[in-house]
Protein backbone atom coordinates (compact mmCIF):
# COMPACT_ATOMS: atom_id res chain seq x y z
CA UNK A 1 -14.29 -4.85 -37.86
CA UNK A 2 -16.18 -1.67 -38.23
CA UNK A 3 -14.84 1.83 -36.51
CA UNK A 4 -17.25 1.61 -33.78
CA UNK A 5 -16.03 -2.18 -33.02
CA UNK A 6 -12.57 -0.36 -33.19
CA UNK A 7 -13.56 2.20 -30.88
CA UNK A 8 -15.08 0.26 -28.36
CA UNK A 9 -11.77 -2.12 -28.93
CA UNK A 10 -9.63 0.67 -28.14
CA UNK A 11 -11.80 2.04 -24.58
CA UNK A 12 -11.46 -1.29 -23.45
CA UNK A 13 -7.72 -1.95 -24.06
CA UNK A 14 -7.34 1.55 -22.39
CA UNK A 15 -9.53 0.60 -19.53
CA UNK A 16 -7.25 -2.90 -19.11
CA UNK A 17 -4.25 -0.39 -19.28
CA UNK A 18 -5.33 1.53 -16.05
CA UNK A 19 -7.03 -1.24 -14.14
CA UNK A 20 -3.51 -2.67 -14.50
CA UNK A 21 -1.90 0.46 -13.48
CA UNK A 22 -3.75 1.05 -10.36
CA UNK A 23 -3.26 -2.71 -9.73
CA UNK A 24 0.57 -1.69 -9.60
CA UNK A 25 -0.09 0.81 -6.77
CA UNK A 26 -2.23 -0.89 -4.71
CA UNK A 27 0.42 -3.99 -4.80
CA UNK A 28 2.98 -1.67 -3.82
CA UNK A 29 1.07 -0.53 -1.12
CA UNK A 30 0.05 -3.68 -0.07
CA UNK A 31 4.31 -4.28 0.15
CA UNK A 32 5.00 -0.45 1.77
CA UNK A 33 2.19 -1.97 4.66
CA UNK A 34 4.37 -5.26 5.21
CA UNK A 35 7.55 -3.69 4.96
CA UNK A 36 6.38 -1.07 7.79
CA UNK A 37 4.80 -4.30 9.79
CA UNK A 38 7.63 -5.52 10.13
CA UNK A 39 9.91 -2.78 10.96
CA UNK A 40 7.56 -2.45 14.29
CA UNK A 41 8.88 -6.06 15.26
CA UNK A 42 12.02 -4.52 15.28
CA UNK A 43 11.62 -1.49 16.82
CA UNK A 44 9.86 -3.46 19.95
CA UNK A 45 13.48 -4.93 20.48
CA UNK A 46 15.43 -1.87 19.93
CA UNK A 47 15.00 -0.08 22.98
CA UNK A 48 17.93 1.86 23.73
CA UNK A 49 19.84 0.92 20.08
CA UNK A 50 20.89 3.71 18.05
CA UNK A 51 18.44 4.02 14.82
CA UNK A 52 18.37 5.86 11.95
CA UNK A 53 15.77 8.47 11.95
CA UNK A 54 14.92 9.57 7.70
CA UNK A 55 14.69 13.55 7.73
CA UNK A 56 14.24 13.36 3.91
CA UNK A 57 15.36 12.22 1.02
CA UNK A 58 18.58 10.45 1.21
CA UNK A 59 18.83 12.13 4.87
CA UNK A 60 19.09 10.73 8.32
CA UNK A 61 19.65 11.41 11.97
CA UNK A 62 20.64 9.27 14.15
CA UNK A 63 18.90 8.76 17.34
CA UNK A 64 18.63 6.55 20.20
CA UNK A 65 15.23 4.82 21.07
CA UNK A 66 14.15 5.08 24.40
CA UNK A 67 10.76 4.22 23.97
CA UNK A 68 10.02 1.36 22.19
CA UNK A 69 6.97 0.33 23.44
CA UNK A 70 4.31 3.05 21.48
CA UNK A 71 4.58 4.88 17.90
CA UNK A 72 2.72 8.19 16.82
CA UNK A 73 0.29 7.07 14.31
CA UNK A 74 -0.72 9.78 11.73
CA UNK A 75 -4.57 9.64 12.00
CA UNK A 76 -5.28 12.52 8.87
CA UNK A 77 -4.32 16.07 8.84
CA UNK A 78 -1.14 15.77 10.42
CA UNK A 79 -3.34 15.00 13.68
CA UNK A 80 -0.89 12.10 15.64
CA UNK A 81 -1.77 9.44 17.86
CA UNK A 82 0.09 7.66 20.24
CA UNK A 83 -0.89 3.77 19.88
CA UNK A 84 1.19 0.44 21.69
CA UNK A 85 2.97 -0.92 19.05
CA UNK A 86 -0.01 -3.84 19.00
CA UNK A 87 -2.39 -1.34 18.00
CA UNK A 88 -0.23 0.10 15.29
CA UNK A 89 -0.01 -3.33 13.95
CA UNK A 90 -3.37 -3.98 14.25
CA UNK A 91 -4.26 -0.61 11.94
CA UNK A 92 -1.85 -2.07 9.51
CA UNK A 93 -3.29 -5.41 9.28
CA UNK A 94 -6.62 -4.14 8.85
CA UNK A 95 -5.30 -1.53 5.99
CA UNK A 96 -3.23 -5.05 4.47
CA UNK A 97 -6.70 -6.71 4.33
CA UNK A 98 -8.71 -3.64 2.95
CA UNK A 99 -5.59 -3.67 0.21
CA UNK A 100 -5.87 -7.39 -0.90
CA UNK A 101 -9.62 -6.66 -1.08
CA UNK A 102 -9.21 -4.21 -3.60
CA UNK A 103 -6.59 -6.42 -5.22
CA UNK A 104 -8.72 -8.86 -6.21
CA UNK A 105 -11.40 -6.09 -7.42
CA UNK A 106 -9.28 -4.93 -9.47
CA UNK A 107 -7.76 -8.35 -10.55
CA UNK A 108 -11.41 -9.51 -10.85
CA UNK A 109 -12.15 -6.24 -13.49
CA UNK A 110 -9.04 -7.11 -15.53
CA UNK A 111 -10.15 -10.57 -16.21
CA UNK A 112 -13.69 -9.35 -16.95
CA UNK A 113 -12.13 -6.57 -19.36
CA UNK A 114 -10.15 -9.28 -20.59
CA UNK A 115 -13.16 -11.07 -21.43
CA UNK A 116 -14.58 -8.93 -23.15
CA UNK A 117 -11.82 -8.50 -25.28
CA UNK A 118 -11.77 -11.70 -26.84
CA UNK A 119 -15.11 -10.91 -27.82
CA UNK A 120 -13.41 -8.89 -30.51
C-alpha cells in the first residue's frame, strides 16, 4: 500500500471512529427520551404522593405533587411551557422518532465507511 492509500486508510478509520461516537450519543438520547416517557406515566398517578424533586447533582427536595395533570416543557432559552402531560408525551415521541432517524443515518454511514474499508 502506498502512503496516500495509508492516508486515505487512516481518514476513513477516523471517520468510522466518530460516526460511531456520535452513534453513542444519539442512542443515549434516544434512552434519556424513553426513560423521561415513562416517568410522565408515573407522574399522571402521583397526584398528591411525595416525589423527589433533583436540585443538582446528587441533591433532592422532596415535594408533594399536587398537580399532576400538566408539566413545564422547556421550549429554548429557558422560555417554559405549560403542556397536559399528553402533549409532553407527544413532543417526546416525535423527538424519539427524529432520534431513530438519525440512528439509522448514522448506522447507514458506518456501514458505507465500512465498505469502503475493505476496499483497502
Amino acid at each position: 500500500m502506498n502512503e496516500e492509500g495509508l492516508l486515505d486508510l487512516q481518514t476513513l478509520s477516523y471517520q468510522i471512529q466518530q460516526l460511531q461516537e456520535q452513534l453513542q450519543i444519539i442512542e443515549n438520547q434516544f434512552t434519556e427520551l424513553s426513560i423521561l416517557s415513562s416517568a410522565l406515566d408515573e407522574v399522571k398517578e402521583s397526584k398528591g404522593k411525595n416525589s423527589l424533586i433533583p436540585l443538582g447533582p446528587g441533591i433532592f427536595a422532596e415535594a408533594e405533587l399536587k398537580d399532576t395533570d400538566k408539566v413545564l416543557v422547556n421550549v429554548g432559552s429557558e422560555i417554559m411551557v405549560r403542556k397536559t402531560i399528553q402533549e409532553a408525551k407527544e413532543l417526546i415521541e416525535k423527538q424519539i422518532e427524529e432520534t431513530r432517524s438519525l440512528a439509522e443515518l448514522f448506522k447507514h454511514e458506518i456501514e458505507h465507511s465500512l465498505e469502503g474499508l475493505k476496499q483497502y
